[in-house]
Protein backbone atom coordinates (compact mmCIF):
# COMPACT_ATOMS: atom_id res chain seq x y z
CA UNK A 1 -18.27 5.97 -4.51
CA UNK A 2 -14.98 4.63 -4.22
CA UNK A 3 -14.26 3.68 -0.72
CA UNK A 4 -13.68 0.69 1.51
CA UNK A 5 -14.91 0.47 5.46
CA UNK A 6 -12.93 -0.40 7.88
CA UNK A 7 -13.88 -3.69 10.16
CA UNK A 8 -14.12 -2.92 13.80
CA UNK A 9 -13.64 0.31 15.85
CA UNK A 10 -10.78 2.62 15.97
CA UNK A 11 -9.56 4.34 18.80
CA UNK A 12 -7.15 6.45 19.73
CA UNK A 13 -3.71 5.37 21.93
CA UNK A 14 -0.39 7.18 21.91
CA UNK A 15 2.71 5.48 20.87
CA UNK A 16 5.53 4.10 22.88
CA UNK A 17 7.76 1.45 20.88
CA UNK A 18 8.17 -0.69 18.00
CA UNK A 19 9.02 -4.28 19.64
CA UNK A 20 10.38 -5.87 16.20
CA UNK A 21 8.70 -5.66 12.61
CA UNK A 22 5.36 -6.62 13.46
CA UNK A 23 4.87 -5.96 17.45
CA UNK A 24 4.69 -2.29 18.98
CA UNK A 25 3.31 -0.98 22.34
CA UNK A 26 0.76 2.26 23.13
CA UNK A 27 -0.68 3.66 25.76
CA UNK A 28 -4.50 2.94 25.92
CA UNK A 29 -6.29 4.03 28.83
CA UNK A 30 -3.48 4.16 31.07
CA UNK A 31 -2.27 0.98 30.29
CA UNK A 32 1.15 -0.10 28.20
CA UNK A 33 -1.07 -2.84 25.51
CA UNK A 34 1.09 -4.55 23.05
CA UNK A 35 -0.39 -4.22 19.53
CA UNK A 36 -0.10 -6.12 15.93
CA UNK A 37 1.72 -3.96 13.36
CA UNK A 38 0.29 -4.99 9.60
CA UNK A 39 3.74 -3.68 8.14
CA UNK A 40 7.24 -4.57 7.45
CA UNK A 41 8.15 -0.93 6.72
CA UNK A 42 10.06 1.11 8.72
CA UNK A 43 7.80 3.91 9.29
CA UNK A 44 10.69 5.96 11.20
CA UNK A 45 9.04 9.24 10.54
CA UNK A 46 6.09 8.13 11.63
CA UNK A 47 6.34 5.53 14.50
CA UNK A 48 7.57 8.57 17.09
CA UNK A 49 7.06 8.29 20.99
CA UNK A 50 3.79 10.00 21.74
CA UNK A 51 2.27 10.34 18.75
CA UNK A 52 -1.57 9.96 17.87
CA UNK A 53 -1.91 6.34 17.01
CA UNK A 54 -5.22 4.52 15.98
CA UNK A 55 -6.16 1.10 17.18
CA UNK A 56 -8.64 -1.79 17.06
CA UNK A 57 -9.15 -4.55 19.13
CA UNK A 58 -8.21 -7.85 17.00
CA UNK A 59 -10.66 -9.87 14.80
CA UNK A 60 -10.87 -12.89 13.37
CA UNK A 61 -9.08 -15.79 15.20
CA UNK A 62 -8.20 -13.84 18.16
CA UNK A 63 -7.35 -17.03 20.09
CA UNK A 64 -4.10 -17.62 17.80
CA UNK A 65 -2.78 -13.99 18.21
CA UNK A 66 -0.41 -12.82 20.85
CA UNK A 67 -1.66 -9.32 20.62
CA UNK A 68 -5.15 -8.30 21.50
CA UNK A 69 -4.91 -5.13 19.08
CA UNK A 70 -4.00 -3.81 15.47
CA UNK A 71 -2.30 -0.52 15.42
CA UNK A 72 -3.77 0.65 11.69
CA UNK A 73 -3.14 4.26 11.37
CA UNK A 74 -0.96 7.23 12.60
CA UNK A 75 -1.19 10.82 12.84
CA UNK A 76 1.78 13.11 11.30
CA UNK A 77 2.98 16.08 13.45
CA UNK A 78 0.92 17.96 10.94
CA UNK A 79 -1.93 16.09 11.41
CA UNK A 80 -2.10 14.06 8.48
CA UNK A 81 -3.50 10.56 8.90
CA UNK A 82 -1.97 7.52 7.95
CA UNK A 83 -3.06 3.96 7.34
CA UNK A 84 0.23 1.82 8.15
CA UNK A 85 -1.81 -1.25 6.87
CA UNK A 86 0.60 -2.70 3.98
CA UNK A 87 -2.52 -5.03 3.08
CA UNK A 88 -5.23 -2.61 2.65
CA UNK A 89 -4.42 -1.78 -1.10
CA UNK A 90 -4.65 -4.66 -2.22
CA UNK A 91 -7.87 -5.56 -0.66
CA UNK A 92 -9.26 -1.91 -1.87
CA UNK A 93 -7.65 -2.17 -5.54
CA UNK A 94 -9.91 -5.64 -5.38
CA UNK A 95 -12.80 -3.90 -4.34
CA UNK A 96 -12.57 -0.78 -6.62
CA UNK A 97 -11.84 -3.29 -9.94
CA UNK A 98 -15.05 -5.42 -9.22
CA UNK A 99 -17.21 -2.32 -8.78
CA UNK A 100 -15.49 -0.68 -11.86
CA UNK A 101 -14.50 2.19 -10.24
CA UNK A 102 -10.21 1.83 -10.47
CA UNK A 103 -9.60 4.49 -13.15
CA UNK A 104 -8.03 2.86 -16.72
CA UNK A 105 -10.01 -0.87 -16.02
CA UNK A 106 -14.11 -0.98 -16.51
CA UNK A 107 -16.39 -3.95 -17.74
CA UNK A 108 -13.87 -6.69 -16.42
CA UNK A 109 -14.45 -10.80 -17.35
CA UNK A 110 -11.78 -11.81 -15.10
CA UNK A 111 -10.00 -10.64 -12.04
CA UNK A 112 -7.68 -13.32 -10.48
CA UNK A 113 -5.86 -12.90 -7.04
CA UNK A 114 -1.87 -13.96 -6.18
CA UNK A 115 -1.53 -15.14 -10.39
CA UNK A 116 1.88 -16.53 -10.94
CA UNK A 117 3.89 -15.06 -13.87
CA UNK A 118 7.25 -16.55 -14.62
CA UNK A 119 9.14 -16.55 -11.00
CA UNK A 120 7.10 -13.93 -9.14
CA UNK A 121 3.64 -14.15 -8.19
CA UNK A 122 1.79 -10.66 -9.31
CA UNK A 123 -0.96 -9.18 -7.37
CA UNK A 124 -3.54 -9.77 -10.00
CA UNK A 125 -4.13 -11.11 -13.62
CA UNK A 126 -7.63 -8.93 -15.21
CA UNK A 127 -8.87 -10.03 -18.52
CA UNK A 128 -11.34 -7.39 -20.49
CA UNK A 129 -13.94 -8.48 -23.00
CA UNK A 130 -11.91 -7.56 -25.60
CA UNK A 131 -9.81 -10.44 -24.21
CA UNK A 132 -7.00 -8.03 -23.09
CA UNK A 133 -4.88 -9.49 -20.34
CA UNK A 134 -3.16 -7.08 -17.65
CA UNK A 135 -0.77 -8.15 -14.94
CA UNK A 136 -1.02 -5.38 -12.18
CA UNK A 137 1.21 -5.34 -8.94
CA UNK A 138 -0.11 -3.08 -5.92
CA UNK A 139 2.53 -0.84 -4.12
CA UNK A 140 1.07 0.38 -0.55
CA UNK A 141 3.45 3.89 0.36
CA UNK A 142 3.18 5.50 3.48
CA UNK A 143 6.50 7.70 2.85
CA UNK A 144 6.13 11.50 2.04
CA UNK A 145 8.85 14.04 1.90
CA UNK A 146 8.23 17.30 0.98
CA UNK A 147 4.95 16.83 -0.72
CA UNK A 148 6.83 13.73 -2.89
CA UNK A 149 4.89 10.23 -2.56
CA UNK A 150 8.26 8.01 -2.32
CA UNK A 151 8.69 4.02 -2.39
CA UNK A 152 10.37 2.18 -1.17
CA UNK A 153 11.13 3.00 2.49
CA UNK A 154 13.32 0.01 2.93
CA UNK A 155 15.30 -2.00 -0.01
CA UNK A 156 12.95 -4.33 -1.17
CA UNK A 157 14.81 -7.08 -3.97
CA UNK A 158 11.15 -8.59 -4.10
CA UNK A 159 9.74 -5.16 -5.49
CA UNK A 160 12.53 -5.11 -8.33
CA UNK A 161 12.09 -8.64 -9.40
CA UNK A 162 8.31 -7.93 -9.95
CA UNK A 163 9.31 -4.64 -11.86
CA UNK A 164 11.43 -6.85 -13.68
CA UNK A 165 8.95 -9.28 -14.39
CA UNK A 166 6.62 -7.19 -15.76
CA UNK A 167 9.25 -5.28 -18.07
CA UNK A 168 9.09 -9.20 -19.63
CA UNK A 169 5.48 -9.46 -19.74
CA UNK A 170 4.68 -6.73 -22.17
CA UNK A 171 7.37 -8.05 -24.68
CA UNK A 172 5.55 -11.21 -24.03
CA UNK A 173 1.70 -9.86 -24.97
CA UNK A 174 0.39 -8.22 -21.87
CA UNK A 175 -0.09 -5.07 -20.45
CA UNK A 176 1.31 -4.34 -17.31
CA UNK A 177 0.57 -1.84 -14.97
CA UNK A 178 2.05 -0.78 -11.21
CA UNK A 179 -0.39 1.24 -8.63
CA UNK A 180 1.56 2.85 -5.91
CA UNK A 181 -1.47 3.46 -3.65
CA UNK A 182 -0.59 6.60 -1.06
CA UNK A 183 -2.03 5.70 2.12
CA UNK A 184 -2.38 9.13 3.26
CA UNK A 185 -3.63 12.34 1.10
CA UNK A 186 -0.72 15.00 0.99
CA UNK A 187 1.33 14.33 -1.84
CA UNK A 188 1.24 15.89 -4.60
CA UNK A 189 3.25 13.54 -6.99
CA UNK A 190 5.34 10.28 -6.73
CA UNK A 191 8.91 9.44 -7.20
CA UNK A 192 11.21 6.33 -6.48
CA UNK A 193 13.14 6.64 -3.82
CA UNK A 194 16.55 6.42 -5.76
CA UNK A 195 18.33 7.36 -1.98
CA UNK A 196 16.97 4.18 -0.45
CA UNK A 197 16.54 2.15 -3.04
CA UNK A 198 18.41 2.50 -6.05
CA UNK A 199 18.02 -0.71 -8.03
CA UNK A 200 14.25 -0.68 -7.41
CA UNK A 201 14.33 3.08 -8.74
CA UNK A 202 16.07 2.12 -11.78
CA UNK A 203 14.17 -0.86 -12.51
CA UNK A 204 10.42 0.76 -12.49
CA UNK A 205 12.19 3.46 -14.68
CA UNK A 206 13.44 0.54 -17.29
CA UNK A 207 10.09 -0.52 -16.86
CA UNK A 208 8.30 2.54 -17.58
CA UNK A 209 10.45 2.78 -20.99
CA UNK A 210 9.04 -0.88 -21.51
CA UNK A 211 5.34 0.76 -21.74
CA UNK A 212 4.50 -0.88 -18.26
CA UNK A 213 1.94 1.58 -17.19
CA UNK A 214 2.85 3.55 -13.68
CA UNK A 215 0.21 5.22 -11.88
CA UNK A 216 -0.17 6.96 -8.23
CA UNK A 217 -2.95 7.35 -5.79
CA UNK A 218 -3.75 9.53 -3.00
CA UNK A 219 -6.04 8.13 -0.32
CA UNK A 220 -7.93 9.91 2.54
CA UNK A 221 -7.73 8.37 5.30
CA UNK A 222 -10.65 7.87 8.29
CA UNK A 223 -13.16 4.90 9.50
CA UNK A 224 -13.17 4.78 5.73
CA UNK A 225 -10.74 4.99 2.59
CA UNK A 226 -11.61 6.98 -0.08
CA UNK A 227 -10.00 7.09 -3.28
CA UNK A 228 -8.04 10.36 -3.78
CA UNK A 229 -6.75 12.07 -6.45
CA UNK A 230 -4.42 10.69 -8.63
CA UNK A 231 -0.71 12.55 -8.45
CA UNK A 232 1.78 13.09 -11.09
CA UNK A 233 4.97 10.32 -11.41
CA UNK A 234 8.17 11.38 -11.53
CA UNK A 235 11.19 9.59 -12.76
């Protein structure tokens, strides 16, 4: 099946405030607690006071960290749960490619991590049997409007110059491919977000004339991540 678990715990807090980027307070168990947020984005519809956060006490090297807690997931007004963890996907695109269960890649020789390509540094390099190389770069989306999976929620210049680097690649020999991984299960397709972003929006559509592939995820989201369905793209 294609899921991943989840290390620790969750529980349930309620939100009060984003500090800065990476640093937000709930209320858990009557007590203000200061929590790691694993996410630049800014999550405006999501992060609102009061609502239904999920949290885990820290793990690793606790003894470095100024927070004692990782806020990983939100619930929508609706009730739709969220994973706000920006580095989930990758870890889960990892996990699915090994056991061969990310749709389009099966029977893998090679799956590198962080593999440099020109000036950018792409999520991962696979190599089939056939000897077919495939630079892939892993989007994680939280934003949904309407039913429409959008990215970015901020301007990112880093996202474009991947896009752009990947455009390059396939002239170059490879495939390419971009997986915009919906943390959340209620979309029901995918678009750039041309309002936010528009040089980002034009570059993955340049790059989807280029024959880079583009494909979107839904995930459901709990104690563990499931694979959803995959949603339609829309340029």
């Amino acid at each position: 099946m294609s899921y991943i678990n989840i290390k620790g715990q969750l529980v349930k807090a309620a939100f009060v405030k984003r500090n800065n980027r990476f640093s937000c307070d709930v209320l858990y168990n009557g007590e203000v607690v200061s929590c790691h947020l694993p996410t630049s984005g800014r999550l405006a519809e999501l992060l609102l006071p009061d609502a239904t956060v999920y949290i885990r006490k820290a793990v690793g090297e606790v003894q470095k960290r100024k927070t004692k807690y990782d806020l990983l997931q939100v619930d929508t007004k609706k009730g739709v749960r969220v994973s706000l963890d920006s580095q989930l996907p990758n870890r889960f695109v990892e996990k699915l490619l090994i056991e061969n269960n990310m749709p389009g890649f099966c029977d893998l020789k090679l799956i590198r991590r962080e593999y440099t390509y020109g000036k950018s540094r792409m999520d991962f390099l696979v190599e089939d049997k056939k000897g077919v190389k495939t630079l892939i770069e892993v989007k994680s989306v939280t934003l949904v409007e309407d039913q429409i999976a959008k990215f970015p929620d901020a301007p990112t210049t880093r996202g474009t110059k991947h896009l752009n680097e990947l455009t390059k690649s396939v002239k170059e020999g490879y495939k390419a491919k971009v997986l915009f991984m919906i943390q959340r299960n209620d979309a029901k397709s995918f678009s750039p977000n041309i309002k936010t972003d528009p040089q980002f929006s034009e570059a993955l559509k340049e790059a989807h004339k280029s024959k880079v592939e583009i494909n979107a995820f839904n995930c459901n989201i709990g104690k563990v991540i499931e694979l959803g369905d995959e949603v339609e793209v829309e340029y």
